[in-house]
N, C-alpha and C. Protein backbone atom coordinates (compact mmCIF):
# COMPACT_ATOMS: atom_id res chain seq x y z
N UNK A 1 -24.03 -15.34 -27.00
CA UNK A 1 -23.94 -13.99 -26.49
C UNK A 1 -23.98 -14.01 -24.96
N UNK A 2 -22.99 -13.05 -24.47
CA UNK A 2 -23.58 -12.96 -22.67
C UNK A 2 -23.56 -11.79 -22.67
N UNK A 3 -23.94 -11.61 -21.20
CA UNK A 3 -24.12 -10.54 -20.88
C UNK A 3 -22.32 -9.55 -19.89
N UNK A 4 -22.33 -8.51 -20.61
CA UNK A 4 -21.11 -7.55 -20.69
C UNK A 4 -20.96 -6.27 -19.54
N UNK A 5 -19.68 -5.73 -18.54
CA UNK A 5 -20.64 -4.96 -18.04
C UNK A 5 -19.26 -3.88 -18.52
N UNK A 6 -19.20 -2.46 -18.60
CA UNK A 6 -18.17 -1.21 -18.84
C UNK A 6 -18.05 -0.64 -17.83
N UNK A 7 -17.50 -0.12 -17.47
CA UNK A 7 -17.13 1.09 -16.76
C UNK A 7 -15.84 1.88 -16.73
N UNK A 8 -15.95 3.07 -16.82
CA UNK A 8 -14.64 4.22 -17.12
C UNK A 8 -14.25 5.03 -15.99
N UNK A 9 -13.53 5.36 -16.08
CA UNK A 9 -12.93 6.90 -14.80
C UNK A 9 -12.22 6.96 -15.35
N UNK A 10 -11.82 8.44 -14.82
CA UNK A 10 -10.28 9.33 -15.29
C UNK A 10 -9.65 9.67 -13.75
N UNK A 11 -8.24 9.28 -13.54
CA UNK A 11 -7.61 9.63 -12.57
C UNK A 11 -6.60 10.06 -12.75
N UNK A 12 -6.71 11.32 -11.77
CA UNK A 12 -5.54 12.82 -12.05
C UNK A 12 -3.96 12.15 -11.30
N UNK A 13 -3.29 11.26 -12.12
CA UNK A 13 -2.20 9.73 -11.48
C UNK A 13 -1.57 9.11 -12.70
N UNK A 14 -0.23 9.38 -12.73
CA UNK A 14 0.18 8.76 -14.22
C UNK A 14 -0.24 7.28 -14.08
N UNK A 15 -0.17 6.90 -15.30
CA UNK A 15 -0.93 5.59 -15.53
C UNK A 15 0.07 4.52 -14.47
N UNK A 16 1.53 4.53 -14.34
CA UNK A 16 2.32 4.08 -13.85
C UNK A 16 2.23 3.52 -12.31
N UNK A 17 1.33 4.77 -11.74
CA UNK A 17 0.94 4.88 -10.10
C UNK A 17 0.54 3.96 -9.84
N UNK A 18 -1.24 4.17 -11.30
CA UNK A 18 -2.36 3.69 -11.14
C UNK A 18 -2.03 1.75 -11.46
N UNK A 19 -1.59 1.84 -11.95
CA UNK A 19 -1.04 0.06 -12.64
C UNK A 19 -0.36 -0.51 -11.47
N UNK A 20 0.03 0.51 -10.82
CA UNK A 20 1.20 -0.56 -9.52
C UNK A 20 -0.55 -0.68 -8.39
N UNK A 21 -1.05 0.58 -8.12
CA UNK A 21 -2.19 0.19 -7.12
C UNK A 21 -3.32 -1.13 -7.66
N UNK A 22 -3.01 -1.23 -8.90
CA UNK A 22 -4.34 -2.25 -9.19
C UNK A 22 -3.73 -4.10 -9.40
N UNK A 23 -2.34 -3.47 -9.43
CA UNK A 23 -1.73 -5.00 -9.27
C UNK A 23 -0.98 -5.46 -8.34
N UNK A 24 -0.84 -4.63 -7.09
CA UNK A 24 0.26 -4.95 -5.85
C UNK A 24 -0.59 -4.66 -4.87
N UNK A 25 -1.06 -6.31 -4.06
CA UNK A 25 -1.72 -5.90 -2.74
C UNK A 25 -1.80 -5.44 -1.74
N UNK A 26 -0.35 -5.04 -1.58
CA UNK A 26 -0.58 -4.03 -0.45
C UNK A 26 -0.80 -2.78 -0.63
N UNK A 27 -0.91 -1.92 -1.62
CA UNK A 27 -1.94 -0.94 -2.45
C UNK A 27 -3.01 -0.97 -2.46
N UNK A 28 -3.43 -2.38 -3.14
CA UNK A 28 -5.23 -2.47 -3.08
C UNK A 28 -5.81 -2.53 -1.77
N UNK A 29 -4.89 -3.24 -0.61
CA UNK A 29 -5.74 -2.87 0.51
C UNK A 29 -6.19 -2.02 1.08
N UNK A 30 -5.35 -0.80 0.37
CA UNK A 30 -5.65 0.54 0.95
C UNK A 30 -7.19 1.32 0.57
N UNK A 31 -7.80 0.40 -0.42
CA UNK A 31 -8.89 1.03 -1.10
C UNK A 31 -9.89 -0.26 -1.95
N UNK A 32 -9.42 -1.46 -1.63
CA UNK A 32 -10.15 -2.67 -2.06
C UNK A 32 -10.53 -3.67 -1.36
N UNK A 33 -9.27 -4.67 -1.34
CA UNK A 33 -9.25 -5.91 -0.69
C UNK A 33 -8.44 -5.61 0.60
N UNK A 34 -8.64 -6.69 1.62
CA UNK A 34 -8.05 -6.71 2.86
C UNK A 34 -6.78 -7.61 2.78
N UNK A 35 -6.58 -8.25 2.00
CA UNK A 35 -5.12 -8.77 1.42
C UNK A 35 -5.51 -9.69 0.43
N UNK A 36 -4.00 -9.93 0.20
CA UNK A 36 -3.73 -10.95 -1.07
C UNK A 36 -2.73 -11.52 -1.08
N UNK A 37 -2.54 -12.72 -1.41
CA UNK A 37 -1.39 -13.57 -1.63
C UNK A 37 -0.38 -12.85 -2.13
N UNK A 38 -0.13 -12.31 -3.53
CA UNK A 38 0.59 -11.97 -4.34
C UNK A 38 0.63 -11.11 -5.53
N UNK A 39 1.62 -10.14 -6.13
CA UNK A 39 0.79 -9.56 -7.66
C UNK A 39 0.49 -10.14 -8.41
N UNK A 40 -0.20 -9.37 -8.68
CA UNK A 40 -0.75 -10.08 -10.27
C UNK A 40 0.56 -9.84 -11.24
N UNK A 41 0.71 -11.45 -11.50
CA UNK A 41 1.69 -11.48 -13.19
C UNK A 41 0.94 -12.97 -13.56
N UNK A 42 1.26 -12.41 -14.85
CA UNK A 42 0.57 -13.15 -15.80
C UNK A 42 1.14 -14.62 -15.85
N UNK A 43 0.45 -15.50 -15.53
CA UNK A 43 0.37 -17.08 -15.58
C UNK A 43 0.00 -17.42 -14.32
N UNK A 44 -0.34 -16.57 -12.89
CA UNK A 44 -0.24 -17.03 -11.87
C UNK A 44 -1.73 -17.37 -11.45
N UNK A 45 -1.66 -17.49 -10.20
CA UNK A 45 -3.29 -17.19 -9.79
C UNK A 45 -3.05 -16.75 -8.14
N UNK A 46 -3.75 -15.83 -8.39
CA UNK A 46 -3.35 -15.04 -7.00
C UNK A 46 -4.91 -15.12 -5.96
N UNK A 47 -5.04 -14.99 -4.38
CA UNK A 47 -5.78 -14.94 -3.75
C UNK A 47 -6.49 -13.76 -3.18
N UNK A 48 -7.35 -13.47 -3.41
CA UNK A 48 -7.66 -11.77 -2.57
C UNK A 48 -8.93 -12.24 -1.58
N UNK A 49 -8.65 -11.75 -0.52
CA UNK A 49 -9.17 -11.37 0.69
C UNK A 49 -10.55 -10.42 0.82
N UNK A 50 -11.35 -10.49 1.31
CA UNK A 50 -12.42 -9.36 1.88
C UNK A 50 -12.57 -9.73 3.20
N UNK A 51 -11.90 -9.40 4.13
CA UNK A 51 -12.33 -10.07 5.37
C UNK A 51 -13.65 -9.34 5.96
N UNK A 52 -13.64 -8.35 5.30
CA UNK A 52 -15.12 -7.58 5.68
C UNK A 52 -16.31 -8.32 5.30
N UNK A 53 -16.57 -8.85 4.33
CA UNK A 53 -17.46 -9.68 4.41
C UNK A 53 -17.07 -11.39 4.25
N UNK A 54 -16.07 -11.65 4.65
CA UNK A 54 -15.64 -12.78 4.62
C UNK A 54 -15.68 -14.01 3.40
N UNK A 55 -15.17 -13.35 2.80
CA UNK A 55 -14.96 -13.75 1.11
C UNK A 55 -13.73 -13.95 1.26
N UNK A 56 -13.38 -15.28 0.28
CA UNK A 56 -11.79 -14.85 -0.41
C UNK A 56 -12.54 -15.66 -1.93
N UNK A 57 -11.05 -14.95 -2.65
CA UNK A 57 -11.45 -15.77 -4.41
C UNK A 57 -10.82 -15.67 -5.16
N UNK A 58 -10.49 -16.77 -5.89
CA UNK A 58 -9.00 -17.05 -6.99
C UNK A 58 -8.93 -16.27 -8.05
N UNK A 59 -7.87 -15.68 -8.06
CA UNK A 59 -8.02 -14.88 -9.23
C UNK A 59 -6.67 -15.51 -10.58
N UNK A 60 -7.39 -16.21 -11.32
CA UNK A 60 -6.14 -16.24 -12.73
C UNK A 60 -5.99 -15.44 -13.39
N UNK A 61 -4.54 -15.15 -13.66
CA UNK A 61 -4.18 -13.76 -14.39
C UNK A 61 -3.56 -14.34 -15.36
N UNK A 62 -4.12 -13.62 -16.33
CA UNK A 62 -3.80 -13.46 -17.94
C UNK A 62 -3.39 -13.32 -18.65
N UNK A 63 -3.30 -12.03 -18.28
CA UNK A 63 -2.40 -11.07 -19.45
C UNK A 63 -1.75 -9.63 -17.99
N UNK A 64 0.01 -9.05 -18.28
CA UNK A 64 -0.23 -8.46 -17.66
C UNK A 64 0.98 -7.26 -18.83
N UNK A 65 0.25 -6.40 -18.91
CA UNK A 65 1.16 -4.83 -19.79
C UNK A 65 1.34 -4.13 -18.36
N UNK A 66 2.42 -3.59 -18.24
CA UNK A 66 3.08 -2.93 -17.51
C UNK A 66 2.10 -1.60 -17.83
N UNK A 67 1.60 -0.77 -16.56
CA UNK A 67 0.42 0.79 -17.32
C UNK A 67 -0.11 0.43 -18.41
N UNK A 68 -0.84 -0.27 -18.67
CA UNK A 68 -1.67 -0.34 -20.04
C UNK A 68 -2.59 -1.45 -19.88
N UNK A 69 -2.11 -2.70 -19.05
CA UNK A 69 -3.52 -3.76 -19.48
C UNK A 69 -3.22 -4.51 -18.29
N UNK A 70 -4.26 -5.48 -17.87
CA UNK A 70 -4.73 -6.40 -16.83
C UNK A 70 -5.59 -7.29 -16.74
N UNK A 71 -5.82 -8.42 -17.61
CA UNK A 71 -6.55 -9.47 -17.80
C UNK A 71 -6.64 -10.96 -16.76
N UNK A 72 -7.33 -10.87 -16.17
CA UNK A 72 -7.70 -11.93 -15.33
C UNK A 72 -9.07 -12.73 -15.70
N UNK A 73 -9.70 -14.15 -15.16
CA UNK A 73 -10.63 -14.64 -14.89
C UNK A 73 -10.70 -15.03 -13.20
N UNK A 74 -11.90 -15.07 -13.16
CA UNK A 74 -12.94 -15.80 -11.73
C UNK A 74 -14.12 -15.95 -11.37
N UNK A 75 -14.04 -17.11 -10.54
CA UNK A 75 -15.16 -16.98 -10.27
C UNK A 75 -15.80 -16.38 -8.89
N UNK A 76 -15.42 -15.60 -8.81
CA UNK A 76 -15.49 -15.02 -7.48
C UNK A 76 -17.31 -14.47 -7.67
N UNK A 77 -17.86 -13.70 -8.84
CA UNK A 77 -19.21 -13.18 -8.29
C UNK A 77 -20.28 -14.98 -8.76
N UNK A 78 -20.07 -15.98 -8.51
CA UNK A 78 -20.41 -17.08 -8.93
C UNK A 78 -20.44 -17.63 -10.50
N UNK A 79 -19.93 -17.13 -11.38
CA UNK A 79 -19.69 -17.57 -12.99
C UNK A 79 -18.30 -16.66 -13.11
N UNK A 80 -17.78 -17.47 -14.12
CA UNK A 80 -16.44 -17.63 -14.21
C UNK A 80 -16.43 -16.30 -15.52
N UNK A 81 -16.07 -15.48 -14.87
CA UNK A 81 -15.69 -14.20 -15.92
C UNK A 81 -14.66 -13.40 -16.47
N UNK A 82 -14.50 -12.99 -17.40
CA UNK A 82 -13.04 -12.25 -17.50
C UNK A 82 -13.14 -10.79 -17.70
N UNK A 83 -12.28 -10.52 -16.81
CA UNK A 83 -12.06 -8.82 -16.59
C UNK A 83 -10.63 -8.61 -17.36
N UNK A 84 -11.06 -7.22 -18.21
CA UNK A 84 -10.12 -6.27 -18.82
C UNK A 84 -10.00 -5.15 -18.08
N UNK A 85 -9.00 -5.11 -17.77
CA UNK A 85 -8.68 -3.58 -17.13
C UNK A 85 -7.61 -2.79 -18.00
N UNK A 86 -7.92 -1.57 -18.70
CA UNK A 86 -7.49 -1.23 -19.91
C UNK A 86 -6.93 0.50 -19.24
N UNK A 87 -5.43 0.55 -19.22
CA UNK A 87 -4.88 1.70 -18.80
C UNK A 87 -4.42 3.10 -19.55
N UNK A 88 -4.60 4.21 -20.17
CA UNK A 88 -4.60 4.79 -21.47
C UNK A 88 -4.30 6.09 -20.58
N UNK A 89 -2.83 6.46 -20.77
CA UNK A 89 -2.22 8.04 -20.64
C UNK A 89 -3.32 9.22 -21.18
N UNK A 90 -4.11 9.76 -20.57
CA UNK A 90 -5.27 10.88 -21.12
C UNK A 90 -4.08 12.09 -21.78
N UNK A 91 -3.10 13.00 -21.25
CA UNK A 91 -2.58 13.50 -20.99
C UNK A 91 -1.31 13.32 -19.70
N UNK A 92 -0.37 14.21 -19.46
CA UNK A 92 1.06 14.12 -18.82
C UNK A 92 0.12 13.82 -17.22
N UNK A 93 0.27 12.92 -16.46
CA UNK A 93 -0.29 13.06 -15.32
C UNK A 93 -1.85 12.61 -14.88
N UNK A 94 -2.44 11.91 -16.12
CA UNK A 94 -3.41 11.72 -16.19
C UNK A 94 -4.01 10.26 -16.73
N UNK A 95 -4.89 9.63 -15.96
CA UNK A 95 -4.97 7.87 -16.63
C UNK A 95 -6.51 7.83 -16.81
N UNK A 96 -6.69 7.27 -18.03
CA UNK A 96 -7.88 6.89 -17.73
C UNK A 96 -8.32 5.08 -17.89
N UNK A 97 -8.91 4.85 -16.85
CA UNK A 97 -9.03 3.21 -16.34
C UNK A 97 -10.73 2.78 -16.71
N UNK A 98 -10.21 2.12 -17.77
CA UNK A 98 -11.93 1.19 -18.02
C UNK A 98 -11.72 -0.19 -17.67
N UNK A 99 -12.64 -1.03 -17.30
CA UNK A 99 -13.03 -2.01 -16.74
C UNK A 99 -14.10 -2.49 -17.71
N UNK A 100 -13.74 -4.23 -18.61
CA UNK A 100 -14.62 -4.44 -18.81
C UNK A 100 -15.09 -6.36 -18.50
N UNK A 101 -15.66 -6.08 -18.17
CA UNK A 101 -15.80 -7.93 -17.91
C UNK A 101 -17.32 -8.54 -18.35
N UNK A 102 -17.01 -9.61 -19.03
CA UNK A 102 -18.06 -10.15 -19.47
C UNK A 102 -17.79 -12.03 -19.43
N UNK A 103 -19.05 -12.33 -19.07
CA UNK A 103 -19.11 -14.22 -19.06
C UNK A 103 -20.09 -14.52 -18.51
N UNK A 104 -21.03 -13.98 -18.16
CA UNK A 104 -22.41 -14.02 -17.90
C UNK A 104 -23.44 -14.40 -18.35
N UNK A 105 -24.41 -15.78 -18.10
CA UNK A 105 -25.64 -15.80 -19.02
C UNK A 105 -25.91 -15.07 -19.43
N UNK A 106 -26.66 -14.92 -20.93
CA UNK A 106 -28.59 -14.13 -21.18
C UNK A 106 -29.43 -14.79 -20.48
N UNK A 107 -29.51 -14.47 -19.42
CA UNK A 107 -30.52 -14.79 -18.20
C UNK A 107 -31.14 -13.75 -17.39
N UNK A 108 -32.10 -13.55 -16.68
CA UNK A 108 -32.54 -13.26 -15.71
C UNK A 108 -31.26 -13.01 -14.72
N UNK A 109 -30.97 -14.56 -14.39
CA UNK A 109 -29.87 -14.67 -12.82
C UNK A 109 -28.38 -13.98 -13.31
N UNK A 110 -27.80 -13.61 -15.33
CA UNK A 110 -26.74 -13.71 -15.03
C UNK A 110 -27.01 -11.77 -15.39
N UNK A 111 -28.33 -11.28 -15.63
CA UNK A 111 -28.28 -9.95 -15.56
C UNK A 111 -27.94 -9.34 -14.14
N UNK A 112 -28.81 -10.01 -13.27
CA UNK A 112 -28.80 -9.13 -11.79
C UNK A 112 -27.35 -9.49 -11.89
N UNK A 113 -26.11 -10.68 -11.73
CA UNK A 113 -25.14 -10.64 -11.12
C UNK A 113 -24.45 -9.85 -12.31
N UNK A 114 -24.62 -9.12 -13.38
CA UNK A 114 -24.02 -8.18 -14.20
C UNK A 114 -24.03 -6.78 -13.70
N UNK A 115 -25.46 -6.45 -13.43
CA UNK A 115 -25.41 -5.67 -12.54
C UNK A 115 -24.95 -4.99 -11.48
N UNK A 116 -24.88 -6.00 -10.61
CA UNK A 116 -24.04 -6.02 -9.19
C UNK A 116 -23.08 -5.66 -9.77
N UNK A 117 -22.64 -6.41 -10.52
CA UNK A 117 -20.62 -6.31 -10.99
C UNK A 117 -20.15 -5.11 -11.67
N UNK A 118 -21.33 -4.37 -12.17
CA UNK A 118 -21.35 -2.95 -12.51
C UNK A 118 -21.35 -2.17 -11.46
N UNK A 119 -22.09 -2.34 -10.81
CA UNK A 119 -22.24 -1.13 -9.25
C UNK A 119 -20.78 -1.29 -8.22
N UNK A 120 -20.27 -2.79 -8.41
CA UNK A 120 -18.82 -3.10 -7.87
C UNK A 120 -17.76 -2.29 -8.36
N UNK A 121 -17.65 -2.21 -9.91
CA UNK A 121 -16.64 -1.66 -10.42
C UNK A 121 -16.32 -0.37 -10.18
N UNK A 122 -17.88 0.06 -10.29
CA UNK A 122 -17.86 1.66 -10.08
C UNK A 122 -17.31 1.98 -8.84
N UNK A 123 -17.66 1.19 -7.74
CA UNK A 123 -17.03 1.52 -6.42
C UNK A 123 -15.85 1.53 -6.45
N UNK A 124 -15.30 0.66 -7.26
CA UNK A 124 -13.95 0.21 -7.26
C UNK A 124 -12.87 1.39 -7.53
N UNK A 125 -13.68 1.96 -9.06
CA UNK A 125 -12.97 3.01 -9.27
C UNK A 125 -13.32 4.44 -8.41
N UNK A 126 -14.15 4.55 -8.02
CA UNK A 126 -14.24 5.34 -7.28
C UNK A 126 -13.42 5.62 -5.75
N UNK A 127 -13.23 4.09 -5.24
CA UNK A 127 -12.32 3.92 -4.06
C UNK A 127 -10.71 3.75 -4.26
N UNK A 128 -10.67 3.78 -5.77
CA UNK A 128 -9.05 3.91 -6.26
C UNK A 128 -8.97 5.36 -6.44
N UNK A 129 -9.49 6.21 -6.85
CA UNK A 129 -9.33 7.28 -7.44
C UNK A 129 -8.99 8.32 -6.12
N UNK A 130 -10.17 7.91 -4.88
CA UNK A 130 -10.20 8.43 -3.59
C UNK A 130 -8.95 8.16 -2.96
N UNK A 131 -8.27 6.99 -3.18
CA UNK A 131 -7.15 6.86 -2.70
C UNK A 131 -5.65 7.47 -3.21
N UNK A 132 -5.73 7.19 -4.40
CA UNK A 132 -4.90 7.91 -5.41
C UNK A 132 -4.76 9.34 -5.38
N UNK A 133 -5.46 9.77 -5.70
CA UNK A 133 -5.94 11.41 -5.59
C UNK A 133 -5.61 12.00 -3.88
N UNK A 134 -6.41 11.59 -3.13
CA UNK A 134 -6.22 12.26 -1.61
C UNK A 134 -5.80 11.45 -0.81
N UNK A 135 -5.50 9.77 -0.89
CA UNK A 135 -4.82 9.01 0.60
C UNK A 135 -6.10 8.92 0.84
N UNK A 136 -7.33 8.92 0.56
CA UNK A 136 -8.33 8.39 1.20
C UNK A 136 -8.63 6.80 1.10
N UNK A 137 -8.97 5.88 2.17
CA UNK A 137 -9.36 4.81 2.13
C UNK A 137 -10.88 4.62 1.73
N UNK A 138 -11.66 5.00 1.28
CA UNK A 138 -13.34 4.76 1.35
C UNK A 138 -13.79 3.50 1.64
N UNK A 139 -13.03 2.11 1.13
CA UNK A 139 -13.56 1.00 1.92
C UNK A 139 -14.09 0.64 3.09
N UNK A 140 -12.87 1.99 4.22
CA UNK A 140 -12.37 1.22 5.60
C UNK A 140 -13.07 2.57 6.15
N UNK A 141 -13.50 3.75 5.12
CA UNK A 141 -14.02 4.94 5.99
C UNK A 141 -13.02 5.78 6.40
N UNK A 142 -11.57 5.37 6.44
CA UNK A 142 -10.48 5.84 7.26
C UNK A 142 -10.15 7.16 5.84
N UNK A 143 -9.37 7.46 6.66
CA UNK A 143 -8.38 8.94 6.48
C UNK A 143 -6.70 8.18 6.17
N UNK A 144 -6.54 7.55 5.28
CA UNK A 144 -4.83 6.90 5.04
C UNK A 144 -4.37 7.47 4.58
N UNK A 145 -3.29 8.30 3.99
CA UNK A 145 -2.39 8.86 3.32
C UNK A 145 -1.35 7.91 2.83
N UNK A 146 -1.35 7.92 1.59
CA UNK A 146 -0.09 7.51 0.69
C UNK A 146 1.16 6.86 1.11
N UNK A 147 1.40 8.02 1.67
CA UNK A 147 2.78 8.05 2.98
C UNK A 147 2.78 6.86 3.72
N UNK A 148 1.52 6.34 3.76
CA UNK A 148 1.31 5.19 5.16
C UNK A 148 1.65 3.53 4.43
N UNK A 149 1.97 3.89 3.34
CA UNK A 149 1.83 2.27 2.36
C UNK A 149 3.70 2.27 2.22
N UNK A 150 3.81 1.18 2.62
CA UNK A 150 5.40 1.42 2.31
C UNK A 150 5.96 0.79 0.86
């Protein structure tokens, strides 16, 4: 058994939008990472950037459904985990994005880093949704508009 972490949002963004911002880096920079090698398609392994705190970390990709799914592993929070990112049409105009990743001891050390990776996600979706929804960056603090991503 390990330890598992969930998280959900609903974003007012056909699922279509939302699937290109979570797999094309020059999207995610607008509200995640500070770059990346390349998209995510399935067999590759792509690089993402935080130059804010001066991280980078391999990401192998998995599985990739066009609006509907996004399976990767890494070891980026220190144990090698796999994230589901699961894309589901709520209604015309509407996505809702769960996140689930699990590979974590039953430990002490692999709860706190479950944790963390819970409070991450949430940001995550929260700084996609901000972006999606209004052009807001929340990573960078900035004011970006949509318009500004070519």
């Amino acid at each position: 058994m390990d330890v598992q972490v969930n998280v959900r949002e609903r974003i007012l963004r056909p699922a279509d939008e939302v699937f290109a911002a979570i797999v094309d880096p020059a999207r995610m920079s607008q509200y995640f990472i500070t770059g990346g090698s390349g998209p995510m398609v399935a067999g590759t392994t792509v690089e993402w950037e935080f130059a804010d705190v001066g991280a980078r970390i391999a990401v192998d990709v998995i599985e990739v459904e066009p609006a509907r799914k996004v399976v990767y592993e890494s070891a980026g929070c220190g144990t090698r985990t796999r994230v589901t990112i699961t894309l589901a049409a709520d209604e015309p105009g509407t996505t809702s994005v769960a996140i689930h990743e699990a590979g974590w001891p039953m430990d002490a050390d692999g709860v706190q880093r479950a944790l963390g990776q819970a409070a991450g996600w949430s940001y995550f979706l929260c700084c996609l949704k901000a972006w999606l929804m209004h052009g807001i960056n929340l990573r960078l603090g900035l004011d970006r508009r949509l318009n500004d991503v070519a």
